[in-house]
C-alpha atoms as a PDB file:
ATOM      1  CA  UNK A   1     -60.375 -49.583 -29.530  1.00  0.00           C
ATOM      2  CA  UNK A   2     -57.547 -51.726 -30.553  1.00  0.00           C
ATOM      3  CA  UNK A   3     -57.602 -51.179 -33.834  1.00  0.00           C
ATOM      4  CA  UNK A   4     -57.043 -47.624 -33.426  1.00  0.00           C
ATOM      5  CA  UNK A   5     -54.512 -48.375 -30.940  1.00  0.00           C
ATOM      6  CA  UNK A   6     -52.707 -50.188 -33.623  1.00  0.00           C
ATOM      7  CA  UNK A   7     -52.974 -48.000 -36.344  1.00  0.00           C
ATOM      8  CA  UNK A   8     -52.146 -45.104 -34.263  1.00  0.00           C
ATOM      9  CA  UNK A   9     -49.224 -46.875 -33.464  1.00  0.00           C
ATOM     10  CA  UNK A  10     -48.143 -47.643 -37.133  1.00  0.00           C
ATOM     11  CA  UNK A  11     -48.613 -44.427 -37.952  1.00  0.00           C
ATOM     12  CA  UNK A  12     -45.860 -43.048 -35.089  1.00  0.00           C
ATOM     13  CA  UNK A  13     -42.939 -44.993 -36.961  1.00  0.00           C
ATOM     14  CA  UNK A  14     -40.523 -42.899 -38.240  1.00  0.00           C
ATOM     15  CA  UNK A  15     -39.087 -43.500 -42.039  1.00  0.00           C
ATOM     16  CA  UNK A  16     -36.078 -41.262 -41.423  1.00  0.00           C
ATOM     17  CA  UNK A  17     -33.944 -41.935 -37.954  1.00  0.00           C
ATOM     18  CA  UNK A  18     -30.503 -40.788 -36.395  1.00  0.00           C
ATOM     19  CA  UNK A  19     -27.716 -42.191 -38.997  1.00  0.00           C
ATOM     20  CA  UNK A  20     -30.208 -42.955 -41.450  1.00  0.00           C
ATOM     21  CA  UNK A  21     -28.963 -42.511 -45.163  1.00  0.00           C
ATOM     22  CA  UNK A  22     -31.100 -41.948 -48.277  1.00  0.00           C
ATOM     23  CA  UNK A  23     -29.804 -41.724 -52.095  1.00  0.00           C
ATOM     24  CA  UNK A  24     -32.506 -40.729 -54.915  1.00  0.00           C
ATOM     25  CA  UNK A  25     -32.555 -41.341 -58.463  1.00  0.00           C
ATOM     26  CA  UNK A  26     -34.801 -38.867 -59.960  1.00  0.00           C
ATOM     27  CA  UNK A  27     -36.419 -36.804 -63.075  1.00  0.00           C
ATOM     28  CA  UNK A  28     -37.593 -34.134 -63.305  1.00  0.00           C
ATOM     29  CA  UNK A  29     -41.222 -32.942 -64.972  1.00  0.00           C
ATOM     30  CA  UNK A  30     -42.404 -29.103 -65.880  1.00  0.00           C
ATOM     31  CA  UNK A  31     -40.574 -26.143 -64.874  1.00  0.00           C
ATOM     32  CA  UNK A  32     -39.019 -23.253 -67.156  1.00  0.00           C
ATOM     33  CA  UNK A  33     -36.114 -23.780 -68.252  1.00  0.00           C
ATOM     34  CA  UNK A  34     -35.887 -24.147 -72.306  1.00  0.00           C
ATOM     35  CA  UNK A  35     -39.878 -23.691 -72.461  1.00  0.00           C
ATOM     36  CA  UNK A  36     -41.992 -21.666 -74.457  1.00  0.00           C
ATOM     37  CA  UNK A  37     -43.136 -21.214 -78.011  1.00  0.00           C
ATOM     38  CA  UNK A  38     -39.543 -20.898 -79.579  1.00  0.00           C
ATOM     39  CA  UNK A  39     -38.407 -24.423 -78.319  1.00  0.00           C
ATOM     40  CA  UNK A  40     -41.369 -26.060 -79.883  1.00  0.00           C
ATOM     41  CA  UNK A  41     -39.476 -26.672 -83.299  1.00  0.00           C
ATOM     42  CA  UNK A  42     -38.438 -30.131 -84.979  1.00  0.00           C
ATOM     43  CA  UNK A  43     -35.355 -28.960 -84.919  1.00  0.00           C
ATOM     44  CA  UNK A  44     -35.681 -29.035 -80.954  1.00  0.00           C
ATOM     45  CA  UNK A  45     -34.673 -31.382 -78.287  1.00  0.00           C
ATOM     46  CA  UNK A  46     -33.888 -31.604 -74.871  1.00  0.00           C
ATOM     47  CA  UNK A  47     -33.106 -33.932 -72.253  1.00  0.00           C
ATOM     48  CA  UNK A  48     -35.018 -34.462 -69.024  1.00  0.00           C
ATOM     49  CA  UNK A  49     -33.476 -33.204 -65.959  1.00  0.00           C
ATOM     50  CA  UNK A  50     -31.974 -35.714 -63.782  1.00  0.00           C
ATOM     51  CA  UNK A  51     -30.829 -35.720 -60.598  1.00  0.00           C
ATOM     52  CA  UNK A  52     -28.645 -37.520 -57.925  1.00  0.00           C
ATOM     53  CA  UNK A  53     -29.199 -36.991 -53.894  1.00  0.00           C
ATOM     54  CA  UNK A  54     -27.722 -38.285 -51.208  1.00  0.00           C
ATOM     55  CA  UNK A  55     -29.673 -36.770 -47.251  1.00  0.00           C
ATOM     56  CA  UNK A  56     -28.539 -38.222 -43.811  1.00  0.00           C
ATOM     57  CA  UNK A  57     -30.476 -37.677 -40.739  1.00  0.00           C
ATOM     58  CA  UNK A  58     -28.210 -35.875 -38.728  1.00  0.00           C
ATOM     59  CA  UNK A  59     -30.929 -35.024 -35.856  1.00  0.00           C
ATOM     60  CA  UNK A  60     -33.895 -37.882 -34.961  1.00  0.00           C
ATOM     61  CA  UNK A  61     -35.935 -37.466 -32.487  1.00  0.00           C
ATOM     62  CA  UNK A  62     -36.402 -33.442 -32.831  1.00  0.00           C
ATOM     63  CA  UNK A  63     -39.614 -32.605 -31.295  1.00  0.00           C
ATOM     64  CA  UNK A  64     -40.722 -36.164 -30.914  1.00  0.00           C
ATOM     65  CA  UNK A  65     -40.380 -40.001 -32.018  1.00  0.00           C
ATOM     66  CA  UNK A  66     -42.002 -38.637 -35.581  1.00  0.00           C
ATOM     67  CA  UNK A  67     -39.814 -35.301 -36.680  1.00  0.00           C
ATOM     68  CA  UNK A  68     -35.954 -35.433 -37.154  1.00  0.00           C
ATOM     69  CA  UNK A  69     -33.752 -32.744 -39.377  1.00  0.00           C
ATOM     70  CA  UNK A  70     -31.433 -34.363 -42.305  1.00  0.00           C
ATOM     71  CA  UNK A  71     -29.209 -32.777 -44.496  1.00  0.00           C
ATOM     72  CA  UNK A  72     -27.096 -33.865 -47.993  1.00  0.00           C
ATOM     73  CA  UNK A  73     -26.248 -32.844 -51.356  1.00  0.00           C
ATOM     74  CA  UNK A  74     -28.278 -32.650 -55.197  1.00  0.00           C
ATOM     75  CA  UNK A  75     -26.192 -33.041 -58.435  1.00  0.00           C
ATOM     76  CA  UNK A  76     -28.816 -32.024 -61.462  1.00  0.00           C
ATOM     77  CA  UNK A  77     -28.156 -32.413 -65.195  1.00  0.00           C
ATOM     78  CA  UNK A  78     -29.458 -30.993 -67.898  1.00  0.00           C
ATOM     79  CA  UNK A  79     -28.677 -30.787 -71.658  1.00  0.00           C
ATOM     80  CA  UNK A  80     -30.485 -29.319 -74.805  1.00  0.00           C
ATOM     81  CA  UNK A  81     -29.732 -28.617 -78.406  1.00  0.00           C
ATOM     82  CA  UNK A  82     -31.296 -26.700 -81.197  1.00  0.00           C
ATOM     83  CA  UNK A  83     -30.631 -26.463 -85.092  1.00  0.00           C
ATOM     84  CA  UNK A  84     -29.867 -28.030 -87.788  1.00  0.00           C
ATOM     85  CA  UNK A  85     -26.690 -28.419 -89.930  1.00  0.00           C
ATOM     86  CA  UNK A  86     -26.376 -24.942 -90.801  1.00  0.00           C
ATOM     87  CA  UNK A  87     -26.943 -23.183 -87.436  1.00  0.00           C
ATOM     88  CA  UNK A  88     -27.475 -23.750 -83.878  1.00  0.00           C
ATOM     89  CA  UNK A  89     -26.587 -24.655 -80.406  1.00  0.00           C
ATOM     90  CA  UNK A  90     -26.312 -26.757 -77.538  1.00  0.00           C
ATOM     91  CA  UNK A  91     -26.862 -26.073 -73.806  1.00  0.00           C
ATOM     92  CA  UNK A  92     -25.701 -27.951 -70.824  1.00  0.00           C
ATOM     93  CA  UNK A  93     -26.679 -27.310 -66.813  1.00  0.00           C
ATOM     94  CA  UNK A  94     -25.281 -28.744 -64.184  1.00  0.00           C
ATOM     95  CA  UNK A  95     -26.116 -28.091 -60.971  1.00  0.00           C
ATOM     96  CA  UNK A  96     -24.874 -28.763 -57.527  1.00  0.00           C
ATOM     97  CA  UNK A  97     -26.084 -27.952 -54.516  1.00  0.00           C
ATOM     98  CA  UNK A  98     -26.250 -28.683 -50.630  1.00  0.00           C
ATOM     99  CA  UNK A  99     -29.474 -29.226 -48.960  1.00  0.00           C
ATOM    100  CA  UNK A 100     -31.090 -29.569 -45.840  1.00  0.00           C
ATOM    101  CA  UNK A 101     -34.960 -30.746 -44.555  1.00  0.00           C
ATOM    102  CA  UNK A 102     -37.359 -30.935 -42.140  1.00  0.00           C
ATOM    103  CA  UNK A 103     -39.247 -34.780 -41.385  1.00  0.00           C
ATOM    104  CA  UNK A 104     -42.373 -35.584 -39.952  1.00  0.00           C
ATOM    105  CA  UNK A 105     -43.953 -38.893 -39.951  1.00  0.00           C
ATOM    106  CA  UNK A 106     -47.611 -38.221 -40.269  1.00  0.00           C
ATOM    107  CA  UNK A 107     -48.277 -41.703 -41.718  1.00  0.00           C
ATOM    108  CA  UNK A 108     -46.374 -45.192 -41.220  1.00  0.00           C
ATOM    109  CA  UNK A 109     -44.359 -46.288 -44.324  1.00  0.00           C
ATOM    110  CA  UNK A 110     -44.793 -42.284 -45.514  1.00  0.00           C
ATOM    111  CA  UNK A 111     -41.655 -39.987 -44.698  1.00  0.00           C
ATOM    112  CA  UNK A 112     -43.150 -36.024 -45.796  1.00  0.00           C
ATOM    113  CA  UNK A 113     -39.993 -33.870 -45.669  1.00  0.00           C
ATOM    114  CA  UNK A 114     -39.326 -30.004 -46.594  1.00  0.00           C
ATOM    115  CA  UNK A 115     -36.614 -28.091 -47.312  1.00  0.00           C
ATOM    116  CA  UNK A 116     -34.317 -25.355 -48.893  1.00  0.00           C
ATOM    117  CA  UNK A 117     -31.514 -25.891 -51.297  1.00  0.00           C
ATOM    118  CA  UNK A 118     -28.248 -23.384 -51.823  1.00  0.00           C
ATOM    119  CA  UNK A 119     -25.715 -24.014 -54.921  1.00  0.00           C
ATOM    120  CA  UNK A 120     -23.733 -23.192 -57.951  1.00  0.00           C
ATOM    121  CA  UNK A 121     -25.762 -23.684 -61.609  1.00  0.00           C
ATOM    122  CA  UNK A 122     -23.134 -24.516 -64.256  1.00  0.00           C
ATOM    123  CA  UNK A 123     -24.274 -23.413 -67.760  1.00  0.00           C
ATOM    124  CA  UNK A 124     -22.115 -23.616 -70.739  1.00  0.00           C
ATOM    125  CA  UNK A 125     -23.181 -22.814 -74.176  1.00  0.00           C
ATOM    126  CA  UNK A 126     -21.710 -23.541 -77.834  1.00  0.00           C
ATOM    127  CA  UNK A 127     -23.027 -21.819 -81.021  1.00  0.00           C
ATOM    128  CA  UNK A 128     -22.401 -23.592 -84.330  1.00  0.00           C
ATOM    129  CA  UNK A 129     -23.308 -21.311 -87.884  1.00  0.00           C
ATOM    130  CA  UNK A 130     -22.446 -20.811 -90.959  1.00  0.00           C
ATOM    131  CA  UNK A 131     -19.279 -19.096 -90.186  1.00  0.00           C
ATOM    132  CA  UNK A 132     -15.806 -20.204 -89.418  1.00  0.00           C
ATOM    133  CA  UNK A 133     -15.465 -20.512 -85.732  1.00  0.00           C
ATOM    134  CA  UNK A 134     -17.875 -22.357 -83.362  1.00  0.00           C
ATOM    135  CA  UNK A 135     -18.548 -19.805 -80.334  1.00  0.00           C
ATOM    136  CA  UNK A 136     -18.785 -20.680 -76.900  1.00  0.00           C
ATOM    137  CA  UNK A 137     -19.607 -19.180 -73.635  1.00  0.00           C
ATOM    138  CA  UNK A 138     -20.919 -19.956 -70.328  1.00  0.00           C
ATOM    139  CA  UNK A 139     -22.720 -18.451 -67.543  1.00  0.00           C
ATOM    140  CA  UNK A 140     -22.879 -19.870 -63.896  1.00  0.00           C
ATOM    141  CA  UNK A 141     -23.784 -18.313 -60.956  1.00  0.00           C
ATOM    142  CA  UNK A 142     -25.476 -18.835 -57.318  1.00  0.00           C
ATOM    143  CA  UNK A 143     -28.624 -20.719 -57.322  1.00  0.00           C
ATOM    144  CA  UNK A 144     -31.673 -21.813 -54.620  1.00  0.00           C
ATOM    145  CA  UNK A 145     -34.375 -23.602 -53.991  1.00  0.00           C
ATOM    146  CA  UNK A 146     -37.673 -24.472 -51.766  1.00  0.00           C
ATOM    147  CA  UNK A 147     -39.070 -27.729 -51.852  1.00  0.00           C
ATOM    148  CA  UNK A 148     -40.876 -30.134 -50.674  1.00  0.00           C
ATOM    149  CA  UNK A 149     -41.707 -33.839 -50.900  1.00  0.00           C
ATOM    150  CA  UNK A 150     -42.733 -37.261 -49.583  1.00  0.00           C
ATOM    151  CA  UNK A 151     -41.279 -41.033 -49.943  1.00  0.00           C
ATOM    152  CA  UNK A 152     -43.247 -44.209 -49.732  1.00  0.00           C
ATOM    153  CA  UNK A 153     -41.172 -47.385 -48.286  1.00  0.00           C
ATOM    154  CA  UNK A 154     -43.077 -50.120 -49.961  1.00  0.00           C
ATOM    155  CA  UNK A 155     -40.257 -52.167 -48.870  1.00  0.00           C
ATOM    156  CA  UNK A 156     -37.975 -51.643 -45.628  1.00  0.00           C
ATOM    157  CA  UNK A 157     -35.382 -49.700 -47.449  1.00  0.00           C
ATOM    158  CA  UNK A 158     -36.753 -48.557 -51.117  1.00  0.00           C
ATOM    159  CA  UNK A 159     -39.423 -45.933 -51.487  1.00  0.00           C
ATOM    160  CA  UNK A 160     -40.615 -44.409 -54.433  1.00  0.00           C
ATOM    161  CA  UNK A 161     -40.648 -40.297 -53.949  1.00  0.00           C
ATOM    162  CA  UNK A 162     -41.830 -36.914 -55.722  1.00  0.00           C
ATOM    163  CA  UNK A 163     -40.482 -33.634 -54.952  1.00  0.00           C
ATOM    164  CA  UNK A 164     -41.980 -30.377 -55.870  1.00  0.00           C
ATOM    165  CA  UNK A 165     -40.001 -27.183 -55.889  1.00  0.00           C
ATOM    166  CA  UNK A 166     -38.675 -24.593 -58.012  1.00  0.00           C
ATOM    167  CA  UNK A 167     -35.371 -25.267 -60.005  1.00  0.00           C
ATOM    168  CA  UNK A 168     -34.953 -26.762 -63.171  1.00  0.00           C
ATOM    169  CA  UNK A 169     -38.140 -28.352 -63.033  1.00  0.00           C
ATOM    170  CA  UNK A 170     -41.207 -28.120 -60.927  1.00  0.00           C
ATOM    171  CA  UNK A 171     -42.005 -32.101 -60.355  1.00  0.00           C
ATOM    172  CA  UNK A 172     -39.049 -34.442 -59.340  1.00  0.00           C
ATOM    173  CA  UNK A 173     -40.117 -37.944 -59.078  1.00  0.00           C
ATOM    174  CA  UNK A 174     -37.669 -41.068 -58.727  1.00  0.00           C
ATOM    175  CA  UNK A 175     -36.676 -43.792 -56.059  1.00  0.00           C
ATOM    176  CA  UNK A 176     -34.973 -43.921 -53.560  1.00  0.00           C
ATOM    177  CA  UNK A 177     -33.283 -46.149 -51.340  1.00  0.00           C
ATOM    178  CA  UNK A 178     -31.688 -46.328 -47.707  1.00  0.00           C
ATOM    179  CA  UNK A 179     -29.071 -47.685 -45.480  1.00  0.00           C
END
């Protein structure tokens, strides 16, 4: 009996508190963007997406000791380039976005979170041929997410997480780190 008195208890903690703050440093794995058969050239390459988050828990305690609501900001990067030195081009995304989650502490040391993102994709394009003039264009617009993920504090304040979601990529893995 007091053995599961004290692992029930460890497993109450919360990982994410009022005032809390919590930066990741992730990449990304899978997804769509530049996929398929056409992108499997030599002449290919692309960059992994990676991405910069900052969350603060703006409401602890929600329901109970375990649940608490944060919310923050994603900047994403992207960049990927085809061709050789006769034709060709080169993509970059950026992305930035605001966020909020949902917490619950179902396990100590373990803070499971989900969430929806709302923000602006920047894509900008440049075409390089045989012809005079290199060509450039863009297109941006309105983007969003759902996701959902977990972080592991194998130390007081530095967790290792994973994210999955839809966006630029479908896994999002990375540290993380709070104060």
């Amino acid at each position: 009996m007091i053995l599961f008195s004290a692992v029930y208890t460890s497993a109450q903690e919360s990982t994410f508190n009022q005032n809390d703050n919590v930066v990741n440093l992730g990449i990304g794995f899978g997804g769509n963007l530049y996929s398929g058969t056409w992108y499997r050239d030599s002449e290919y390459s692309r960059m992994p997406v990676i991405t910069l988050s900052y969350e603060r828990c703006v409401v602890g305690n929600l329901f109970n000791e375990q649940s608490a609501i944060g919310i923050g900001g994603l900047l994403g990067y992207t960049s990927a380039k085809y061709g050789n030195k006769a034709y060709g081009w080169t993509s970059t995304d950026i992305m930035i976005g605001a966020r909020g989650a949902f917490h619950y502490a179902f396990v100590d040391k373990l803070d499971t979170y989900a969430g929806i993102m709302a923000g602006y994709n920047v894509n900008s394009r440049k075409w390089h041929g045989t012809w005079d003039d290199s060509i450039k264009s863009t297109s941006s617009g309105l983007t969003y997410t759902a996701f959902a993920g977990a972080r592991y504090y194998f130390a007081n304040a530095i967790a290792v997480f994973a994210e999955l979601g839809y966006g630029y990529n479908v896994i999002n893995a990375g540290i993380s780190v709070k104060f």
